[in-house]
N, C-alpha and C. Protein backbone atom coordinates (compact mmCIF):
# COMPACT_ATOMS: atom_id res chain seq x y z
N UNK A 1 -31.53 -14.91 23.56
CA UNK A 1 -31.22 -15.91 22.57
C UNK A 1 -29.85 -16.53 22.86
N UNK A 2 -29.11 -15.94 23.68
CA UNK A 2 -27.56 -16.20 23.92
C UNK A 2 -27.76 -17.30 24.95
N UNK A 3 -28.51 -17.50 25.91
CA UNK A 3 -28.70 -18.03 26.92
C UNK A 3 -29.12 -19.88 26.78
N UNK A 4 -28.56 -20.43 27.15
CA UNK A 4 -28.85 -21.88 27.09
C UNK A 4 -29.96 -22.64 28.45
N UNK A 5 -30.58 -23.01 28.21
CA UNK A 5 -31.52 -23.42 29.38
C UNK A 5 -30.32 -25.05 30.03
N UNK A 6 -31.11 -25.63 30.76
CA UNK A 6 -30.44 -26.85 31.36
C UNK A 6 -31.01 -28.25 29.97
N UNK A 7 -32.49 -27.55 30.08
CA UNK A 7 -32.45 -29.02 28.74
C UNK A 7 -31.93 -28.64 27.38
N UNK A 8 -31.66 -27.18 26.90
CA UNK A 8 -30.53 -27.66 25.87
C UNK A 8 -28.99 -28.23 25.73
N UNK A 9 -28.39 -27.46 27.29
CA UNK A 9 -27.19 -28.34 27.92
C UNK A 9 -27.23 -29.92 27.58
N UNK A 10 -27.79 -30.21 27.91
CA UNK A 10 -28.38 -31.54 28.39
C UNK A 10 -28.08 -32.47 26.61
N UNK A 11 -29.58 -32.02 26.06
CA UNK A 11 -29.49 -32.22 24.59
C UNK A 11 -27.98 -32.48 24.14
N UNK A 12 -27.16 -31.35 24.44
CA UNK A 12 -26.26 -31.08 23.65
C UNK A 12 -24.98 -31.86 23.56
N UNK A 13 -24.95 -32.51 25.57
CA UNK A 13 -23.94 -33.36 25.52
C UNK A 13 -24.22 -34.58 25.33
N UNK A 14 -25.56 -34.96 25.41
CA UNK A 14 -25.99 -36.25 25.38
C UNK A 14 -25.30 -36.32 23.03
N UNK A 15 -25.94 -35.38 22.59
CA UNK A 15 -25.22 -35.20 20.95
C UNK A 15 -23.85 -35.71 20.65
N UNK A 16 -22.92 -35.05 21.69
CA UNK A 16 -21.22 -35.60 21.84
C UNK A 16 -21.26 -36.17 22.25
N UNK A 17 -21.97 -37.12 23.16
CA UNK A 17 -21.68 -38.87 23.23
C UNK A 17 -21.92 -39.26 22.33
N UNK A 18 -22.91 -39.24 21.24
CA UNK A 18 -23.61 -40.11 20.18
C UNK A 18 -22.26 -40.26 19.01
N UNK A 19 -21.92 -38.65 18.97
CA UNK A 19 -20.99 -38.31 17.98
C UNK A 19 -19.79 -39.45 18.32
N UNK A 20 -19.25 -38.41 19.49
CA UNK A 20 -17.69 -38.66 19.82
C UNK A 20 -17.23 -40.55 20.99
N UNK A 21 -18.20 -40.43 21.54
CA UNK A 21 -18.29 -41.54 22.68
C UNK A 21 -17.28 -40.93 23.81
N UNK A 22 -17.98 -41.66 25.02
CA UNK A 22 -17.45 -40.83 26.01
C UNK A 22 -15.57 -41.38 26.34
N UNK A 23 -15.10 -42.04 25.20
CA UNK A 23 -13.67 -42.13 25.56
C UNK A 23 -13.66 -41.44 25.12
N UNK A 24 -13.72 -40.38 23.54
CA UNK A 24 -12.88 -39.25 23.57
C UNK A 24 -13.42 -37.85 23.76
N UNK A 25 -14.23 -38.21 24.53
CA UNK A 25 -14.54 -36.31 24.86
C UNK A 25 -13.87 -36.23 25.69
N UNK A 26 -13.62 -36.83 26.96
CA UNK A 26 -11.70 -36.03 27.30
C UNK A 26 -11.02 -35.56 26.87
N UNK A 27 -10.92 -36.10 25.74
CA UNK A 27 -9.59 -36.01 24.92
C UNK A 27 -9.68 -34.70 23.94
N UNK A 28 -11.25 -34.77 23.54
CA UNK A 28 -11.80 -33.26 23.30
C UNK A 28 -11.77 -32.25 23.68
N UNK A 29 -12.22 -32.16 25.52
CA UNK A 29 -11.98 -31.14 25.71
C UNK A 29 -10.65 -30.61 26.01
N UNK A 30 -10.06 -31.85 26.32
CA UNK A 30 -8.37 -31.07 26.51
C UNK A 30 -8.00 -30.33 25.51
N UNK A 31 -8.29 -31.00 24.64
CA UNK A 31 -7.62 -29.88 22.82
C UNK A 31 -8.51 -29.24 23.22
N UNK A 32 -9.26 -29.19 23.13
CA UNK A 32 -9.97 -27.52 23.12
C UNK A 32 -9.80 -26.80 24.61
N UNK A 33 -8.96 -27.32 25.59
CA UNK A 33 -9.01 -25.87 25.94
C UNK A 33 -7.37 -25.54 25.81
N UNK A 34 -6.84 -26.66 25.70
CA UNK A 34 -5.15 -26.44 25.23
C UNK A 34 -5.22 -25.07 24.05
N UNK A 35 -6.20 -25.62 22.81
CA UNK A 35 -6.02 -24.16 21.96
C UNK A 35 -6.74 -22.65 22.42
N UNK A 36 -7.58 -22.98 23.43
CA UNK A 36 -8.04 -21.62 24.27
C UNK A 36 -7.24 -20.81 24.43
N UNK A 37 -6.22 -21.66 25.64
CA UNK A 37 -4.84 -21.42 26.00
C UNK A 37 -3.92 -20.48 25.32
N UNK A 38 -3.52 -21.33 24.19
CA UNK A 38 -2.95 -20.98 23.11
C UNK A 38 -3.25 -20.14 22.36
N UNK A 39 -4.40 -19.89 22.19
CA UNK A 39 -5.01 -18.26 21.31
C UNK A 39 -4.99 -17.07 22.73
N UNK A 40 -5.11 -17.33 23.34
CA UNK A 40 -5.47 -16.08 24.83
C UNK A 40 -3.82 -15.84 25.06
N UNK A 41 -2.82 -16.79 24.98
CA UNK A 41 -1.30 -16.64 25.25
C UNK A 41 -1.09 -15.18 23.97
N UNK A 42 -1.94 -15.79 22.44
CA UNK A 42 -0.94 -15.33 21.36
C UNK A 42 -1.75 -13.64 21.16
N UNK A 43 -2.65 -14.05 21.85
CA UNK A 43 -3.45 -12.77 21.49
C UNK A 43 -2.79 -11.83 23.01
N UNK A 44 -2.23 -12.05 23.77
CA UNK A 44 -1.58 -11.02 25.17
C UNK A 44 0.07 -10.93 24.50
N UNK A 45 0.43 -12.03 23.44
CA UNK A 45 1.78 -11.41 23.31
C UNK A 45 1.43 -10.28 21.78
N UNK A 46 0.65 -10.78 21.00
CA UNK A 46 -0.15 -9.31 20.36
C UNK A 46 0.13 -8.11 20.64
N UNK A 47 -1.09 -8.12 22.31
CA UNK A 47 -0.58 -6.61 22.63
C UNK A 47 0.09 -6.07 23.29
N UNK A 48 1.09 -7.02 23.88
CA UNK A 48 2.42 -6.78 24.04
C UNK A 48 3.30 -5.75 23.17
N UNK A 49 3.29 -6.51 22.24
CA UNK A 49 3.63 -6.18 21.24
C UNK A 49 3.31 -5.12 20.75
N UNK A 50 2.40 -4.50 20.30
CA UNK A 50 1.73 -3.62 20.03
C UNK A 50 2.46 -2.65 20.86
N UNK A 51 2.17 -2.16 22.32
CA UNK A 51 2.26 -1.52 23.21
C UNK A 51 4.11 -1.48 23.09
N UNK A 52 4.98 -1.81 22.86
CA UNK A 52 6.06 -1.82 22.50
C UNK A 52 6.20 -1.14 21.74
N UNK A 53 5.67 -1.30 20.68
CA UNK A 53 6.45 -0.70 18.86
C UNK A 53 5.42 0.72 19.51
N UNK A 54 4.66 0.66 19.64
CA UNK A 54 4.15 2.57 20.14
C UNK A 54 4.73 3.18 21.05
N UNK A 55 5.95 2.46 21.86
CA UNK A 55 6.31 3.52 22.76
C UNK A 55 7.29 3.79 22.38
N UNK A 56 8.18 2.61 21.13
CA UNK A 56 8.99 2.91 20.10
C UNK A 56 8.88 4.22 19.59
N UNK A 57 8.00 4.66 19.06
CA UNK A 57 7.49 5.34 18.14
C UNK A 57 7.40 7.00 18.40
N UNK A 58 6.92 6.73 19.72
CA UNK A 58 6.67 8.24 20.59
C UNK A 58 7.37 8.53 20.81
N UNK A 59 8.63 7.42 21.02
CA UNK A 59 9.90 8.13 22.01
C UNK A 59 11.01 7.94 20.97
N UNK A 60 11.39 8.97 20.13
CA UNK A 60 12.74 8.32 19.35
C UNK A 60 13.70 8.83 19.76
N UNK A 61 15.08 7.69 19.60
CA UNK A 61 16.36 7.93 19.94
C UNK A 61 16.69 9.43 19.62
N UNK A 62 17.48 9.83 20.41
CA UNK A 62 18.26 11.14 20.37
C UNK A 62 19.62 10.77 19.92
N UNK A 63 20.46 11.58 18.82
CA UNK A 63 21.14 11.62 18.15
C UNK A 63 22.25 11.24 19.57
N UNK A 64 23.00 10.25 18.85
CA UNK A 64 24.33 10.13 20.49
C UNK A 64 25.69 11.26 19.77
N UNK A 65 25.24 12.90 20.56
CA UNK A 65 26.20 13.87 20.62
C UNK A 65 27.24 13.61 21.06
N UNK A 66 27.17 12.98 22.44
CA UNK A 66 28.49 12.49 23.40
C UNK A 66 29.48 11.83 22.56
N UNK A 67 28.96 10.86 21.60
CA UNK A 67 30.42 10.31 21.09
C UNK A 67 30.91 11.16 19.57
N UNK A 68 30.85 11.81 19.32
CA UNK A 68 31.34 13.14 18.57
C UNK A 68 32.11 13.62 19.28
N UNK A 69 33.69 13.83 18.29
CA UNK A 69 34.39 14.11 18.44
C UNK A 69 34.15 15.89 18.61
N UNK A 70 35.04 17.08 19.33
CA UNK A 70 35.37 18.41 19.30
C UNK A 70 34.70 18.84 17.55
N UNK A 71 35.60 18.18 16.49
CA UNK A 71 35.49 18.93 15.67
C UNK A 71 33.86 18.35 14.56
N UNK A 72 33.81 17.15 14.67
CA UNK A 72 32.68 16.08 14.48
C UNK A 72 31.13 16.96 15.17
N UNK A 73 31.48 17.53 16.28
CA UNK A 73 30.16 18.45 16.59
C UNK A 73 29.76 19.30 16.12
N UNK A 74 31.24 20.09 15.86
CA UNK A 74 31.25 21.71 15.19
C UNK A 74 30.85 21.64 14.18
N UNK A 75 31.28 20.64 13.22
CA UNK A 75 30.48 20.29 11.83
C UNK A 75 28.93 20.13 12.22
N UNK A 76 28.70 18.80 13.11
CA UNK A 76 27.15 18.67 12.61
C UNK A 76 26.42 20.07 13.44
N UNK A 77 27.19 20.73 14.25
CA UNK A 77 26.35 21.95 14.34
C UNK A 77 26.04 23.07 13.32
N UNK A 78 27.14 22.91 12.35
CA UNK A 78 27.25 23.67 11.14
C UNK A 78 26.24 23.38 10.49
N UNK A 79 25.75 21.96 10.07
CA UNK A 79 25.23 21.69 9.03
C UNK A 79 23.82 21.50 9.64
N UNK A 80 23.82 21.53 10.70
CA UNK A 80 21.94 21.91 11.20
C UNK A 80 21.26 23.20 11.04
N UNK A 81 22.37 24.38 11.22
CA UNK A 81 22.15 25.79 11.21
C UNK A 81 21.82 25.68 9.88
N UNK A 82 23.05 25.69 8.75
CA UNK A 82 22.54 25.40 7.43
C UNK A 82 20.99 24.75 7.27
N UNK A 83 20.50 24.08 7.73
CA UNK A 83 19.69 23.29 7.26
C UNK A 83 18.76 24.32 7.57
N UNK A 84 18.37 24.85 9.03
CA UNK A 84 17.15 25.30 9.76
C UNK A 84 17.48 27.12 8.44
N UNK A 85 18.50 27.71 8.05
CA UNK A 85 18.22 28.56 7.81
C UNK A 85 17.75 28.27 5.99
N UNK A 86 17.90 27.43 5.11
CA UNK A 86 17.63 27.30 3.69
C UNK A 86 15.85 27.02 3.73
């Protein structure tokens, strides 16, 4: 049923001349495949996207220890022990 033979082809453009006339079905199909374009661009920056914020997600930042000061560590080491033993 998906399948088009040559005489419904046929039928179909002879229809868009009647409709459109053959000055602007150029002009037709350019917009239409300009928005092809344009949906296939927005739908790859999608899953771009996508694929970003999940590797976000899997991988989270590690606390930056290095810039803690000597005594700034000793505390937050204090207050993790606290935490893991309550």
């Amino acid at each position: 049923m998906g399948s088009f033979g040559t005489t419904e082809i046929i039928l179909i453009v002879a229809v868009l001349f009647l409709l459109f006339g053959a000055s602007r079905l150029p002009q037709l199909a350019k917009s239409l495949g300009a928005t092809r374009k344009a949906f296939k661009e927005g739908m790859r920056e999608a899953e771009e996207e996508e694929k970003t914020e999940k590797s976000q997600l899997s991988s989270p930042a590690a606390p930056q220890v290095s810039a803690l000061s000597d005594d700034a560590l000793a505390e937050e080491l204090r207050r993790r022990a606290e935490a893991k033993t309550s």
